[in-house]
Protein backbone atom coordinates (compact mmCIF):
# COMPACT_ATOMS: atom_id res chain seq x y z
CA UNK A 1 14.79 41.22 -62.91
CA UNK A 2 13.30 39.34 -65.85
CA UNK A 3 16.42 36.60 -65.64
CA UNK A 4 15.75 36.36 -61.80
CA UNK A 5 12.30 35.41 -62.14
CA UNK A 6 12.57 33.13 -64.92
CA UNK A 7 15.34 31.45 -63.12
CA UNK A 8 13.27 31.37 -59.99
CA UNK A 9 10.18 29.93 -62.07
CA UNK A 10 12.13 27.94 -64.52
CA UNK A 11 10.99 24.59 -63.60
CA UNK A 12 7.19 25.89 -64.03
CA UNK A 13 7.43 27.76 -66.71
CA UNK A 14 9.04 24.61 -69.05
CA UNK A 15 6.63 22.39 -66.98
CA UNK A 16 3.86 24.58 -68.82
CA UNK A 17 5.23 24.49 -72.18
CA UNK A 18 6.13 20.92 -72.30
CA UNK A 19 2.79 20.27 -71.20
CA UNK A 20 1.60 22.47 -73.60
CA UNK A 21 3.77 20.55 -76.43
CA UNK A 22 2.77 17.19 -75.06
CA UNK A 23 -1.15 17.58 -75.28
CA UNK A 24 -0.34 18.83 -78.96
CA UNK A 25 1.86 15.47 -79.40
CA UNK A 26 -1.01 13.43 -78.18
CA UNK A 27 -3.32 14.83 -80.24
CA UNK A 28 -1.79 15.10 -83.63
CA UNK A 29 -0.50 11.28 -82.82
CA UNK A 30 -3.92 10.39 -81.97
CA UNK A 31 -5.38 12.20 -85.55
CA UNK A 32 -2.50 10.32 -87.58
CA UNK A 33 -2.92 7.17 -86.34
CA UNK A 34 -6.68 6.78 -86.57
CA UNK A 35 -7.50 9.70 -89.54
CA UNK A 36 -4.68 8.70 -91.58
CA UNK A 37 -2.96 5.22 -90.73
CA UNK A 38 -6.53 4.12 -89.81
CA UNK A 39 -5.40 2.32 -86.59
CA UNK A 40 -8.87 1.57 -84.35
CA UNK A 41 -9.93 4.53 -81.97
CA UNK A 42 -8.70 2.90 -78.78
CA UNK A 43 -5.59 1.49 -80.33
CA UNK A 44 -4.39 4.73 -81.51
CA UNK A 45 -5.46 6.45 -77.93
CA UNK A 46 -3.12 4.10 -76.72
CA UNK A 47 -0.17 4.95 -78.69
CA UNK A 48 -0.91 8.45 -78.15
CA UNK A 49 -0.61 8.12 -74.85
CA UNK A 50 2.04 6.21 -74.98
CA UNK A 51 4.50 8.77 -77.15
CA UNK A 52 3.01 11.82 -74.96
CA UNK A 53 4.50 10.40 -71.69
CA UNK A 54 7.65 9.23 -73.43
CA UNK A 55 7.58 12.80 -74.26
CA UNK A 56 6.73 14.52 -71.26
CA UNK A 57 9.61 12.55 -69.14
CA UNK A 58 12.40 13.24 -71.36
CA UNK A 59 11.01 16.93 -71.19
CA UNK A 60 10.45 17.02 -67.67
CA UNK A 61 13.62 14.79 -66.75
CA UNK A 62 16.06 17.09 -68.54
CA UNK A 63 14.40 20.46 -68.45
CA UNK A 64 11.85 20.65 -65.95
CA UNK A 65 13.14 18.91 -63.26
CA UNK A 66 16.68 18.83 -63.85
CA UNK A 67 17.97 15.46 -63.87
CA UNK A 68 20.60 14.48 -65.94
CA UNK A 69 21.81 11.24 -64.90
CA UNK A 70 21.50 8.45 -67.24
CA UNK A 71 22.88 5.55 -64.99
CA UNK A 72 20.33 2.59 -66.02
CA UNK A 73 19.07 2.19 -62.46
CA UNK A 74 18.32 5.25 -62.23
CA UNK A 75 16.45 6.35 -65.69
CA UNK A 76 14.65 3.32 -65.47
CA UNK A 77 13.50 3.75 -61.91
CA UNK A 78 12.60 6.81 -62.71
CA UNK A 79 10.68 6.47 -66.12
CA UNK A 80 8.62 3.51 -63.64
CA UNK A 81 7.50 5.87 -61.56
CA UNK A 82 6.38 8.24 -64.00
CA UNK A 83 4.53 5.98 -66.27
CA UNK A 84 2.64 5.12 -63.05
CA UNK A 85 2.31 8.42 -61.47
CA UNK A 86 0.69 9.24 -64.91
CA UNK A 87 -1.56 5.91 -64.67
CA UNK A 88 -2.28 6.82 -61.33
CA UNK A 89 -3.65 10.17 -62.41
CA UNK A 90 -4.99 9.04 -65.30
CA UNK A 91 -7.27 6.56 -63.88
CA UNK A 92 -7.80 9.27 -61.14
CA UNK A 93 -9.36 11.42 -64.82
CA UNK A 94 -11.33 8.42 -65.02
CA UNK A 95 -12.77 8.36 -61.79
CA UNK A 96 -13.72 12.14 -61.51
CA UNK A 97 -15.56 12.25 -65.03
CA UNK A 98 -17.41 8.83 -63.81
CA UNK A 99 -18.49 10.36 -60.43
CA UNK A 100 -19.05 13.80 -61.62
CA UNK A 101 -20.69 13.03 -65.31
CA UNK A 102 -21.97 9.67 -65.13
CA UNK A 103 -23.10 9.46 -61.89
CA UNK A 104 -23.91 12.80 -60.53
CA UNK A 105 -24.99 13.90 -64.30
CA UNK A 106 -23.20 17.29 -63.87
CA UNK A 107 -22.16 19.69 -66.88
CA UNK A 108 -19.32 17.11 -68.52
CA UNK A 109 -16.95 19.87 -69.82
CA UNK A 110 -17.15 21.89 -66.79
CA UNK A 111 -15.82 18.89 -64.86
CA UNK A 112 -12.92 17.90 -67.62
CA UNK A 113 -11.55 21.39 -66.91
CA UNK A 114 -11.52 20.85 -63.11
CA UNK A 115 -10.51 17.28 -63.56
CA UNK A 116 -7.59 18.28 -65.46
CA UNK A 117 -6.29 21.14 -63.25
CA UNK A 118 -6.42 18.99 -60.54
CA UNK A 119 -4.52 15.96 -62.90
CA UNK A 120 -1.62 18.92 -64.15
CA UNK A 121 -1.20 20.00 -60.49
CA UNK A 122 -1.26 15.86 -59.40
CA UNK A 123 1.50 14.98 -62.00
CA UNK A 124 3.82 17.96 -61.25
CA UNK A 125 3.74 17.21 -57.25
CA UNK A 126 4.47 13.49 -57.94
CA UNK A 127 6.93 14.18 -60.31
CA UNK A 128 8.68 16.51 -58.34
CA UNK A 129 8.54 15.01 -54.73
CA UNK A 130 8.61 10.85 -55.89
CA UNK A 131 9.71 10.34 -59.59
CA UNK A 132 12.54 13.30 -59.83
CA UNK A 133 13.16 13.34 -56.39
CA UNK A 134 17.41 14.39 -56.06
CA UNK A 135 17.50 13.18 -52.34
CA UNK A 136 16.32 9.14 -54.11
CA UNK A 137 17.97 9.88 -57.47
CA UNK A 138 21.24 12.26 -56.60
């Protein structure tokens, strides 16, 4: 019973741990680059960034979502649309902590946690329906 609902939920359940594993990744590249290397604070935001999606779409290509081919065309159309689904909902962060903090002057933590449920929830739709999609990428 366990095995049948793991297989059931197995694209989830990695989805969460990657995730989990990626926000660590971000962070501890984020502390090493500016704490330690003493790379500016936006620079090494940056580079965080940039390792924690590298991260999250080998994850999520291979375990979470299940696709293993590595034809050129179609990793590299795929890692495209990732890197700008994750824009997208990054800027889409942005915009709700603007509006909602900024603007609206509401409680600014409160908001990150609903911003960021609705950003996990964002990236796991896109990735599944456009960037892993098996009917566009058999």
């Amino acid at each position: 019973m366990i095995r049948e609902l793991f297989n059931k939920y197995r694209g989830f359940i990695f989805y969460g741990i990657f995730g989990v594993l990626t926000t660590v990744i971000n962070i501890v590249t984020y502390a090493l680059c500016f704490k330690y290397i003493h790379i500016p604070n936006v620079l090494s935001n940056i580079i965080a960034w940039i390792i924690a999606v590298l991260f999250a779409f080998i994850t999520n290509k291979l375990y979470v979502f299940e696709s293993k081919s590595m034809e050129k065309k179609t990793f590299w159309s795929e890692l495209v649309k990732f890197t700008a689904a994750r824009l997208a909902t990054g800027g889409l962060d942005l915009l709700i902590m603007f509006i909602a903090v900024d603007v609206m002057a509401g409680p600014a933590v409160v908001f990150k946690v609903i911003s960021n449920v609705i950003v996990i929830i964002l990236n796991y739709v896109l990735s599944k329906l456009v960037v892993f999609n098996k009917k566009e990428n058999p």
